[in-house]
PDB file of N, CA and C in Angstrom:
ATOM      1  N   UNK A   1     -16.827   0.026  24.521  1.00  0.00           N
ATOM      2  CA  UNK A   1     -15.895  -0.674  23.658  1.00  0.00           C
ATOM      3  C   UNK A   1     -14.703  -1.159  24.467  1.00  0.00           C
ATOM      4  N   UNK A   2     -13.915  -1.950  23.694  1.00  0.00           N
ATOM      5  CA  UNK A   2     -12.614  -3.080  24.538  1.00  0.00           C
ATOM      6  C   UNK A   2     -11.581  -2.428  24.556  1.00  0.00           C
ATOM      7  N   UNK A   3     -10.391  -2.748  24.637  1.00  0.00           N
ATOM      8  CA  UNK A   3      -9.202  -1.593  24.640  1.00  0.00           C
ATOM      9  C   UNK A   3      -9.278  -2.265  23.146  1.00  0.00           C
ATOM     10  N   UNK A   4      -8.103  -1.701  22.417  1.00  0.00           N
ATOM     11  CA  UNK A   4      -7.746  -1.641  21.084  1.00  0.00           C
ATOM     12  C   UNK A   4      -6.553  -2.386  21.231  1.00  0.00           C
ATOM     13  N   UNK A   5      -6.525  -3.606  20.150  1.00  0.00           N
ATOM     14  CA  UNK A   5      -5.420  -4.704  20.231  1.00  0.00           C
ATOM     15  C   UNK A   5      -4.561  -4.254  18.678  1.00  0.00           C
ATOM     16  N   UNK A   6      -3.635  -4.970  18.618  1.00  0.00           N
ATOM     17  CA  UNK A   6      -2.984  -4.707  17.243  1.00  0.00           C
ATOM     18  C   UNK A   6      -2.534  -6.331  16.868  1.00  0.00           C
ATOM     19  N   UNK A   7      -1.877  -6.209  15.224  1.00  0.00           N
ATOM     20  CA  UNK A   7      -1.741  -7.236  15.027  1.00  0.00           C
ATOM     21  C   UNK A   7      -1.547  -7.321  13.596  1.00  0.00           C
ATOM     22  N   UNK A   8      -0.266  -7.614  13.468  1.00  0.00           N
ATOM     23  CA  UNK A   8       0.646  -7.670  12.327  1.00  0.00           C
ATOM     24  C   UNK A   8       0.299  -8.523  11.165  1.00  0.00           C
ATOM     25  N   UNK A   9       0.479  -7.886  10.078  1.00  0.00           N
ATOM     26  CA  UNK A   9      -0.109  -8.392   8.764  1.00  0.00           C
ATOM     27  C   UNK A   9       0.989  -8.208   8.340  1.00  0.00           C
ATOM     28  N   UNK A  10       1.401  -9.184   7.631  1.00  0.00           N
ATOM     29  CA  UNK A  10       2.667  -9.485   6.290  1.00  0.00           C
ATOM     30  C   UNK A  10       2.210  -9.580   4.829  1.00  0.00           C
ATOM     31  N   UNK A  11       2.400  -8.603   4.075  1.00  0.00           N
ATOM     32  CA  UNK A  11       2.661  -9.242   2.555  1.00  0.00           C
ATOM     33  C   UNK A  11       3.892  -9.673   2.225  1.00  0.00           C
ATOM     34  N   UNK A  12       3.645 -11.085   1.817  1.00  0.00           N
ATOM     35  CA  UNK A  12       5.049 -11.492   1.625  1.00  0.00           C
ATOM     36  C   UNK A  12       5.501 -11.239  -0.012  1.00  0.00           C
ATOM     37  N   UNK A  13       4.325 -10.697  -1.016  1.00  0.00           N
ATOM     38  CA  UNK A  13       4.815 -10.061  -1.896  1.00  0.00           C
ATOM     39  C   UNK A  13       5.845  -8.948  -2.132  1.00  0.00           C
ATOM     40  N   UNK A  14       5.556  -8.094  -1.033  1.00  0.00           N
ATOM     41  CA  UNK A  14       6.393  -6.788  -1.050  1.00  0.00           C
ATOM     42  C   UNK A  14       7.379  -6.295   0.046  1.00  0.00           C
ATOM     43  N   UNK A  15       7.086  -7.826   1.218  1.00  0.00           N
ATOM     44  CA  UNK A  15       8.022  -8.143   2.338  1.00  0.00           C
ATOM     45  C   UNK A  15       7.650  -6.985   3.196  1.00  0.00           C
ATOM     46  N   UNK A  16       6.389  -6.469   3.937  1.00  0.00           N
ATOM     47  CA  UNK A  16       5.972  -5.717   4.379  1.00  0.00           C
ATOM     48  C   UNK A  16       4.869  -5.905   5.463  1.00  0.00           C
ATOM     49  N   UNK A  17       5.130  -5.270   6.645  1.00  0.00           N
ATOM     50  CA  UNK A  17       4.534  -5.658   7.180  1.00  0.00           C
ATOM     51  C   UNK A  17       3.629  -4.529   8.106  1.00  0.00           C
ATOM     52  N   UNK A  18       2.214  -4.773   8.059  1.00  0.00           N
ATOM     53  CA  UNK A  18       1.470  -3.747   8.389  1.00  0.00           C
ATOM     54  C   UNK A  18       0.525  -4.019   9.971  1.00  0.00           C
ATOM     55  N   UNK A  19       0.074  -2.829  10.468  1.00  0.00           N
ATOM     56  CA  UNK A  19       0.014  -3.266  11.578  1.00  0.00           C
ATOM     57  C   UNK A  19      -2.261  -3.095  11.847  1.00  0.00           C
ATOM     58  N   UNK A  20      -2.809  -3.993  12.143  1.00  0.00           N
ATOM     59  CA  UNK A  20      -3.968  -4.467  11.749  1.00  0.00           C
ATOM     60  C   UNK A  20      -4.291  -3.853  13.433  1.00  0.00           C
ATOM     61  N   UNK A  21      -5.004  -2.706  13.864  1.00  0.00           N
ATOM     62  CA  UNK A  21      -5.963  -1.981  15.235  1.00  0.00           C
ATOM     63  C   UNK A  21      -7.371  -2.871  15.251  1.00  0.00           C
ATOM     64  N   UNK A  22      -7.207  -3.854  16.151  1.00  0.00           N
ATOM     65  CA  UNK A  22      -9.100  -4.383  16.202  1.00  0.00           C
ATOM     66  C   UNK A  22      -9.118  -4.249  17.427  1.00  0.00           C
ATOM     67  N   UNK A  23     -10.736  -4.144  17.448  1.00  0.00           N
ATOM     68  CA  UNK A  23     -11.138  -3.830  18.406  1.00  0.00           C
ATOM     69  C   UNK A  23     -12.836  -4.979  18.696  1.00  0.00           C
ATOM     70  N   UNK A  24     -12.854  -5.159  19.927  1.00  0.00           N
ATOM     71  CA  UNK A  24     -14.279  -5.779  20.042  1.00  0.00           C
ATOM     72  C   UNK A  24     -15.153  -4.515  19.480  1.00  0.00           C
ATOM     73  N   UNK A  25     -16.598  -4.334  19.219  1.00  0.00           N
ATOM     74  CA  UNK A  25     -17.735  -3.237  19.040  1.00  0.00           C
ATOM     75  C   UNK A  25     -18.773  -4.165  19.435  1.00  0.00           C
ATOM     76  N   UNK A  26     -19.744  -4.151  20.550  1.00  0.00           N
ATOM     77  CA  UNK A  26     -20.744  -4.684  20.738  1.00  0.00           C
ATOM     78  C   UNK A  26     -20.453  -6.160  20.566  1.00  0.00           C
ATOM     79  N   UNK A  27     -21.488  -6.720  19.968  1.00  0.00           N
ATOM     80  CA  UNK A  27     -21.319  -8.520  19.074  1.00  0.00           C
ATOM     81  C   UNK A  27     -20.610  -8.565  18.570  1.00  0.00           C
ATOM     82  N   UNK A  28     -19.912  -7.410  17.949  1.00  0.00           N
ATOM     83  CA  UNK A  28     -19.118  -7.789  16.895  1.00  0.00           C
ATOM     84  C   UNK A  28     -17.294  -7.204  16.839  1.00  0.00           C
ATOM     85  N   UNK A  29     -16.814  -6.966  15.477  1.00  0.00           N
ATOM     86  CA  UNK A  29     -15.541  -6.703  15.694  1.00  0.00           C
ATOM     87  C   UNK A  29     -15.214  -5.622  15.020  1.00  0.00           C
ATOM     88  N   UNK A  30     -14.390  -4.659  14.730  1.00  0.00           N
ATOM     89  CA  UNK A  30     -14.135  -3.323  14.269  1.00  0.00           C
ATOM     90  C   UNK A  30     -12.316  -3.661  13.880  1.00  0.00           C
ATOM     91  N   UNK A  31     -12.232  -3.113  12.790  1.00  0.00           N
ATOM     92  CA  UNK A  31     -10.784  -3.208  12.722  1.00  0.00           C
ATOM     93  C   UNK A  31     -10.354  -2.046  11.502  1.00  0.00           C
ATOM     94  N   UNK A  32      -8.778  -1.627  11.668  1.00  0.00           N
ATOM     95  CA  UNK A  32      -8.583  -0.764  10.706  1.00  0.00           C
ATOM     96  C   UNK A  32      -7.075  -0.663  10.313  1.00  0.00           C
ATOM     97  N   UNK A  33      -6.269  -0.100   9.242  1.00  0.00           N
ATOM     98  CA  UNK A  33      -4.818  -0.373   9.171  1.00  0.00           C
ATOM     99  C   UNK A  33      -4.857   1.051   9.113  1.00  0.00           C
ATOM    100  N   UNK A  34      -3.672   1.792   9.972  1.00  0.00           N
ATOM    101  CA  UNK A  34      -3.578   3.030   9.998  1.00  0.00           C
ATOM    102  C   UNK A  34      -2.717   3.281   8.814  1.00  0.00           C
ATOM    103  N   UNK A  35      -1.716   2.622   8.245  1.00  0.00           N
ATOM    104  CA  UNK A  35      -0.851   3.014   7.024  1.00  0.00           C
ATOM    105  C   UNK A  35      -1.722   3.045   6.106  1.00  0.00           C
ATOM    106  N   UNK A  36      -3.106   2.625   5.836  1.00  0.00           N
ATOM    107  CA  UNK A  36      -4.171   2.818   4.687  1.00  0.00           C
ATOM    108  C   UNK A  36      -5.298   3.074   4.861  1.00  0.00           C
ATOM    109  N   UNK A  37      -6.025   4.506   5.444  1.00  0.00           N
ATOM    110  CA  UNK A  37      -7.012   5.033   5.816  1.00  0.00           C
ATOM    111  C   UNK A  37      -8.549   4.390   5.039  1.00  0.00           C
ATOM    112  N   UNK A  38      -7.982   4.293   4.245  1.00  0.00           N
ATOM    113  CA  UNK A  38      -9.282   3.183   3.589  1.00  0.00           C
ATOM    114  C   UNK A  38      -9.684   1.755   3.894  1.00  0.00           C
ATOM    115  N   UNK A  39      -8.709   1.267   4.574  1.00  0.00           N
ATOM    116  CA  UNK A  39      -8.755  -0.403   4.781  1.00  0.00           C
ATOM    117  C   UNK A  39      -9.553   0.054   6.106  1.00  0.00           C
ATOM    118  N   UNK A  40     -10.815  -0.022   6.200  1.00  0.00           N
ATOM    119  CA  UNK A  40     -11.535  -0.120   7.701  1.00  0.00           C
ATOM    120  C   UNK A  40     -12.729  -1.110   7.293  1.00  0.00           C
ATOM    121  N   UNK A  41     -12.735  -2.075   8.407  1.00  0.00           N
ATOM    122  CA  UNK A  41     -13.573  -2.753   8.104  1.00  0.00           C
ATOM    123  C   UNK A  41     -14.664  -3.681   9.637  1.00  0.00           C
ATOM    124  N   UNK A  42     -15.506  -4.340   9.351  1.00  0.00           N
ATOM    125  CA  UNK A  42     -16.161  -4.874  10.418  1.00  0.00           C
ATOM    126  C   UNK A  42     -16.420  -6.052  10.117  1.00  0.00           C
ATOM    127  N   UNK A  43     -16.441  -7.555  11.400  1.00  0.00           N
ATOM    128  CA  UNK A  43     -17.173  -8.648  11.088  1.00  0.00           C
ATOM    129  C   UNK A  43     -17.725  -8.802  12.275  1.00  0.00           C
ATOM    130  N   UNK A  44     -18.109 -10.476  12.185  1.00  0.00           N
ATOM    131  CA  UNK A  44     -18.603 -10.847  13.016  1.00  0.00           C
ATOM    132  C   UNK A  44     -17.603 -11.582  14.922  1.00  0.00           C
ATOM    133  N   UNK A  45     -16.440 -12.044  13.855  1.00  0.00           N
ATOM    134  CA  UNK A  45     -15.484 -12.436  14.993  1.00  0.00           C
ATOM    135  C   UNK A  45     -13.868 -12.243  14.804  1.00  0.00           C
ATOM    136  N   UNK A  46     -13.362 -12.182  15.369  1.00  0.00           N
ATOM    137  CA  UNK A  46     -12.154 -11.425  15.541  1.00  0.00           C
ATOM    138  C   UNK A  46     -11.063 -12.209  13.862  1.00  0.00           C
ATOM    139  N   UNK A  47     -11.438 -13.619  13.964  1.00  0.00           N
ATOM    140  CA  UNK A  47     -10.661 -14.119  12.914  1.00  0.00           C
ATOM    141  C   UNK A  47     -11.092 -13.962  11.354  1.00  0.00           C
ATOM    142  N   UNK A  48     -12.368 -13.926  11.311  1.00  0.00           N
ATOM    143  CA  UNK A  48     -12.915 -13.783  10.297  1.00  0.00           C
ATOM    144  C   UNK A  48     -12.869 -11.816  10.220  1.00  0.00           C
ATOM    145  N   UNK A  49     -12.775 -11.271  11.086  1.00  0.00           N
ATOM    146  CA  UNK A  49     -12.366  -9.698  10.177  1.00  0.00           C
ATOM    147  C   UNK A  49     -10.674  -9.231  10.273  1.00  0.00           C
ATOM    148  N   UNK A  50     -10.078 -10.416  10.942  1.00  0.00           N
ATOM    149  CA  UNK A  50      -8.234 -10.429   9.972  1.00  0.00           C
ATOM    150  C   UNK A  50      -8.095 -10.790   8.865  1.00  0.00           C
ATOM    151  N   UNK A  51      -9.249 -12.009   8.168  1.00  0.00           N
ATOM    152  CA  UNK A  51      -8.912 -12.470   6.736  1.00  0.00           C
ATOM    153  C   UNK A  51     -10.080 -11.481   6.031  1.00  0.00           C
ATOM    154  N   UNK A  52     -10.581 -10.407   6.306  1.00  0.00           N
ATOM    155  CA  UNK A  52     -11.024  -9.431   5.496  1.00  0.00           C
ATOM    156  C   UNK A  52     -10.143  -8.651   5.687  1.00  0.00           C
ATOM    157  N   UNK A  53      -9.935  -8.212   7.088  1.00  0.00           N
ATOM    158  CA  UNK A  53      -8.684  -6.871   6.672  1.00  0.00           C
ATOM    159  C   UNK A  53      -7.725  -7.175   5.707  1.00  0.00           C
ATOM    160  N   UNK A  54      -6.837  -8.338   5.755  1.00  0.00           N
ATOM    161  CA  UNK A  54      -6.412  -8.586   5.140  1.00  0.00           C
ATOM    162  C   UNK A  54      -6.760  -8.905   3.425  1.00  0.00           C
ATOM    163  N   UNK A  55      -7.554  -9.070   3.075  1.00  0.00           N
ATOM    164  CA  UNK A  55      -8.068  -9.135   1.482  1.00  0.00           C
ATOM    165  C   UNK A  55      -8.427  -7.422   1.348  1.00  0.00           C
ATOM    166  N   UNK A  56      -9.131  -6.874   2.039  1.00  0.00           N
ATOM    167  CA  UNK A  56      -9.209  -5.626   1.794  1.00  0.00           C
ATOM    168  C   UNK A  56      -7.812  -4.453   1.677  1.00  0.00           C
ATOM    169  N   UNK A  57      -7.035  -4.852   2.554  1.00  0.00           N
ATOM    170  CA  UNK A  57      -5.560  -4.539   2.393  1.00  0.00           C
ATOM    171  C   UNK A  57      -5.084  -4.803   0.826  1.00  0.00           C
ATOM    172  N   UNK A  58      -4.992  -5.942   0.702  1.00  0.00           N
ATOM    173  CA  UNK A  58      -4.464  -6.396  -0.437  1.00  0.00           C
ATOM    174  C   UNK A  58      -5.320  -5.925  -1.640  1.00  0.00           C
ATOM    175  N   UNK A  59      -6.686  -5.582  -1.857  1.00  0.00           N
ATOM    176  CA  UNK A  59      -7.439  -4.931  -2.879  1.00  0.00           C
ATOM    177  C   UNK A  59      -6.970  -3.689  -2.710  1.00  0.00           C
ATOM    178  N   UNK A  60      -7.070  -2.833  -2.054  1.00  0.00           N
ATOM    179  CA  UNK A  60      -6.374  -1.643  -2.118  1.00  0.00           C
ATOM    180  C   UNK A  60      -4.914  -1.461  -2.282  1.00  0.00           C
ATOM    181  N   UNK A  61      -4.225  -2.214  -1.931  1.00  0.00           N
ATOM    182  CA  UNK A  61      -2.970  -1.937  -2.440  1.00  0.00           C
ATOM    183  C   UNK A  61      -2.812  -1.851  -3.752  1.00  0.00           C
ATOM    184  N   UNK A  62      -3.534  -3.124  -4.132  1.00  0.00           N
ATOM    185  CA  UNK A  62      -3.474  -3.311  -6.041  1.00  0.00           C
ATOM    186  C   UNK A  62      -4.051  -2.313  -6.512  1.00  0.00           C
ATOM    187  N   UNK A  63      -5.166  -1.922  -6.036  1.00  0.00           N
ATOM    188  CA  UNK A  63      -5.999  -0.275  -6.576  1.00  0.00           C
ATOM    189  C   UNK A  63      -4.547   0.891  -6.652  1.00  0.00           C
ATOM    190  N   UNK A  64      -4.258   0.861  -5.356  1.00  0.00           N
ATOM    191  CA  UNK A  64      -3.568   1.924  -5.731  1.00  0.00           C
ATOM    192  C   UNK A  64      -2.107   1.838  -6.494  1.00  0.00           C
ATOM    193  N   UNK A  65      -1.566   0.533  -6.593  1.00  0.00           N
ATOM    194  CA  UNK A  65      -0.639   0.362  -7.486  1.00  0.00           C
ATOM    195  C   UNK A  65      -1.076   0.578  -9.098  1.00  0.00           C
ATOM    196  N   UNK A  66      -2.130   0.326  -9.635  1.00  0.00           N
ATOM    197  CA  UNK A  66      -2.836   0.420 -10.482  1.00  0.00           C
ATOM    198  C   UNK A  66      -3.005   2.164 -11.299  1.00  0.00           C
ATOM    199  N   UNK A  67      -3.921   2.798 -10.179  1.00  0.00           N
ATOM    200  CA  UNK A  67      -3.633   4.075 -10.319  1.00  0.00           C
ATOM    201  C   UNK A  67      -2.127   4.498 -10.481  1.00  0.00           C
ATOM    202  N   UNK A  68      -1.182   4.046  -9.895  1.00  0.00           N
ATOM    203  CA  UNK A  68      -0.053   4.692  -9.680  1.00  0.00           C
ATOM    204  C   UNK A  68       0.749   4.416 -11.445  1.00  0.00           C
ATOM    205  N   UNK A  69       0.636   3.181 -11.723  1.00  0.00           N
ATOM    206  CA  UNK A  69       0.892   3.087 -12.930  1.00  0.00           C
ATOM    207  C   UNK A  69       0.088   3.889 -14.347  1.00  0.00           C
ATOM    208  N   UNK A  70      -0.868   3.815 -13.880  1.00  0.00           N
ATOM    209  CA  UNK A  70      -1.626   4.348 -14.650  1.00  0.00           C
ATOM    210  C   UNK A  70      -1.300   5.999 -15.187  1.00  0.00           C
ATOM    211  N   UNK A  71      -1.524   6.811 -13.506  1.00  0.00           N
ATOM    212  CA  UNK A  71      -0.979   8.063 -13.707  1.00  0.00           C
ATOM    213  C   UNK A  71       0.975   8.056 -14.481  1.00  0.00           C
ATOM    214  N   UNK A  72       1.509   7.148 -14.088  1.00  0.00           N
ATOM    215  CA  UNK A  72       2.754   7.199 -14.571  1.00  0.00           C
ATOM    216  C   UNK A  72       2.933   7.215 -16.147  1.00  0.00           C
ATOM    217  N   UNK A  73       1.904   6.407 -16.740  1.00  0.00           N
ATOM    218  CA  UNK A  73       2.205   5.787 -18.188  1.00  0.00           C
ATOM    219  C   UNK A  73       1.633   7.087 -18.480  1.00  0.00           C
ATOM    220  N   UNK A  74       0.301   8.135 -18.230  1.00  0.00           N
ATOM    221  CA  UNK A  74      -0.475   9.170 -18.422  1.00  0.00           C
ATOM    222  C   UNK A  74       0.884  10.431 -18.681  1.00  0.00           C
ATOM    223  N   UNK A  75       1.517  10.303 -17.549  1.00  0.00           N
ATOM    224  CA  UNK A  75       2.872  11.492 -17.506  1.00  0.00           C
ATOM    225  C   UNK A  75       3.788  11.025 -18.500  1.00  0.00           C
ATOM    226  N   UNK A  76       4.290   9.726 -18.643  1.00  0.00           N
ATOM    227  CA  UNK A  76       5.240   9.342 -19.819  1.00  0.00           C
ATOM    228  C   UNK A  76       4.719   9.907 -21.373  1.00  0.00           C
ATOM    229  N   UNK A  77       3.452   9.777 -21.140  1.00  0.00           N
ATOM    230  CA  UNK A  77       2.893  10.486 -22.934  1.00  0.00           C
ATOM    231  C   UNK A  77       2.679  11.490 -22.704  1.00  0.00           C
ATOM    232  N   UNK A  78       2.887  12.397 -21.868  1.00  0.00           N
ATOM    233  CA  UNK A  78       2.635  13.764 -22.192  1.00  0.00           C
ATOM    234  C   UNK A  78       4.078  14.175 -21.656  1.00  0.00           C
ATOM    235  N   UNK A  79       5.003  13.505 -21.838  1.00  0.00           N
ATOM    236  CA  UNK A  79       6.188  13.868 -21.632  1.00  0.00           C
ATOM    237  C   UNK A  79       6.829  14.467 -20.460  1.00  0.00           C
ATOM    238  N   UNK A  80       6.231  14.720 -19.353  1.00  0.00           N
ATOM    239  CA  UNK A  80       6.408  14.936 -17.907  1.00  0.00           C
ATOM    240  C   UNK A  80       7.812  14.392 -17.345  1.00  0.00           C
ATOM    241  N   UNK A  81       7.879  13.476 -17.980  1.00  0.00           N
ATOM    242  CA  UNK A  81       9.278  12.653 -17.529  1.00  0.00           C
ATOM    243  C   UNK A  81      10.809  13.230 -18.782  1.00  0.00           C
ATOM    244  N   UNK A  82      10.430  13.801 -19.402  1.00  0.00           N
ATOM    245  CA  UNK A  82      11.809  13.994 -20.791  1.00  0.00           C
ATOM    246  C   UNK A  82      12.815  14.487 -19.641  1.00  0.00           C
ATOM    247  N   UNK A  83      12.708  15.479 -19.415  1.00  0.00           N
ATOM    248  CA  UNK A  83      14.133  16.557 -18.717  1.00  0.00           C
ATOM    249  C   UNK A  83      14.547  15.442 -17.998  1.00  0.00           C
ATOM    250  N   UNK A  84      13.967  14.740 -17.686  1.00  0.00           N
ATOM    251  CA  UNK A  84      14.663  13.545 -16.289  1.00  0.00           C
ATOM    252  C   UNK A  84      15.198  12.496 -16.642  1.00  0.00           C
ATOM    253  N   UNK A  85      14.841  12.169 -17.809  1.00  0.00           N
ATOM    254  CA  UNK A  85      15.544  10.997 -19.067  1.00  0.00           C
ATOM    255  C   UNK A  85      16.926  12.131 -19.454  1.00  0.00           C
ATOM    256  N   UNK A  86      16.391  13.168 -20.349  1.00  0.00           N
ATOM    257  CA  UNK A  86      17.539  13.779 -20.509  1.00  0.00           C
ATOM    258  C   UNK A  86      18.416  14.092 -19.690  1.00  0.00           C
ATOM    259  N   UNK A  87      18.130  14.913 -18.073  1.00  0.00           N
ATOM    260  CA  UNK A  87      19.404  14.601 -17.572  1.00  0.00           C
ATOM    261  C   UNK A  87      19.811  13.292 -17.082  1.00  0.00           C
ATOM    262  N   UNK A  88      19.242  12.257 -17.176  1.00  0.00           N
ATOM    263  CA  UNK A  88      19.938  11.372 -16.831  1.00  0.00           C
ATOM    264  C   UNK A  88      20.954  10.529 -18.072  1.00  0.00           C
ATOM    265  N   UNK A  89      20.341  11.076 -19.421  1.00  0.00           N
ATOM    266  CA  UNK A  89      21.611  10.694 -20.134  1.00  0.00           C
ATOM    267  C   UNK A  89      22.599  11.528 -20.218  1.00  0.00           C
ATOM    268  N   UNK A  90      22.573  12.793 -20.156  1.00  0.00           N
ATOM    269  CA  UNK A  90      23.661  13.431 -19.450  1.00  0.00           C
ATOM    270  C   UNK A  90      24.738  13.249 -18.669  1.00  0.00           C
ATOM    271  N   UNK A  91      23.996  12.734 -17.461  1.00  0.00           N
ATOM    272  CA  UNK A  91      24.825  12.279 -16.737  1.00  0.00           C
ATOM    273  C   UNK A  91      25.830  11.280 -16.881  1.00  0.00           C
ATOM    274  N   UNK A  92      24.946  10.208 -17.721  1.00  0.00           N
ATOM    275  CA  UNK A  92      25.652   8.959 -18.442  1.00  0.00           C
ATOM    276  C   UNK A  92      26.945   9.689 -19.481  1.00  0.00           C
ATOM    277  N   UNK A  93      26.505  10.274 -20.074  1.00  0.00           N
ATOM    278  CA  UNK A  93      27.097  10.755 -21.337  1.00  0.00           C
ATOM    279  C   UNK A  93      28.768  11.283 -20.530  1.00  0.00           C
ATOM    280  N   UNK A  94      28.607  12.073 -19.205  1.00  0.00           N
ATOM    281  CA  UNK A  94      29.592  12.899 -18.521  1.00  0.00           C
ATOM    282  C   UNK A  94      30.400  12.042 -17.877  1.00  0.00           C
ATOM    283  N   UNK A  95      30.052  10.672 -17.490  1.00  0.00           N
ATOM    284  CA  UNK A  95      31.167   9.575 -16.705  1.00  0.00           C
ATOM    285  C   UNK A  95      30.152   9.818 -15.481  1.00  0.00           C
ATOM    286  N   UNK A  96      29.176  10.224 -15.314  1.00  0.00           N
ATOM    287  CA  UNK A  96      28.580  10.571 -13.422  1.00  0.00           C
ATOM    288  C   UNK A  96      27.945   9.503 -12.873  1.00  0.00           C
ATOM    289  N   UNK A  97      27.982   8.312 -13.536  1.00  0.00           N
ATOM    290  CA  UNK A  97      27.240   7.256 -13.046  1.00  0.00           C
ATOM    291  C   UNK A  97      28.450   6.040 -13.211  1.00  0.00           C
ATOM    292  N   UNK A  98      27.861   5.137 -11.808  1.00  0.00           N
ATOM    293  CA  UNK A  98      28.575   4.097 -11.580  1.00  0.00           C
ATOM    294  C   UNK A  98      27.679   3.003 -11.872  1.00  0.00           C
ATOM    295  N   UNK A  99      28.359   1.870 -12.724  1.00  0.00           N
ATOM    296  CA  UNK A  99      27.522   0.427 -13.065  1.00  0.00           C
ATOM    297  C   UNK A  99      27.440   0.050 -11.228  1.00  0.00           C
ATOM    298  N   UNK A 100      25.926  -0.583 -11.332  1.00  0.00           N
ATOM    299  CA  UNK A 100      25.682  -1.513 -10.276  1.00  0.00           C
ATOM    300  C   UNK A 100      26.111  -3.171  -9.855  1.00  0.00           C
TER     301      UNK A 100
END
């Protein structure tokens, strides 16, 4: 195998920028994003598996934003969140908060 190159991926949705490990493998190309252990992927040539890493990046992000909401709205109905509403009107209620 080749040495291991890198190579910066931007979402300009979330102004973030991630860093894309490819590598030659035989014929072909190997690539992976270490900030998302799931984004690993393979093509045929170096450009065509940046615009998969990249779509695969971006499907998983939405997956896991998804889940993340999901579990959130799951904790809001079973009330997981009250004490943290309540102290935070508390706090309101006491003068402890400053308008932004």
């Amino acid at each position: 195998m080749e040495q291991i190159q890198t190579v910066k991926i931007y979402d300009s949705e979330y102004e973030t920028t991630y860093t894309a490990y490819v590598q030659r493998n035989g014929d072909g190309w190997m690539g992976w994003i270490q900030e998302h252990p799931k984004v690993k992927c393979e093509d045929t040539t170096k450009e065509t598996l940046l615009e998969t890493l990249e779509q695969t990046l971006y499907e998983t992000l939405e997956a896991d934003w998804k889940a993340w909401d999901k579990q959130l709205e799951e904790d809001i109905k079973a009330g997981k969140l009250d004490k943290l509403a309540e102290n935070a009107l508390e706090d309101l209620r006491a003068g402890k908060c400053t308008d932004l």
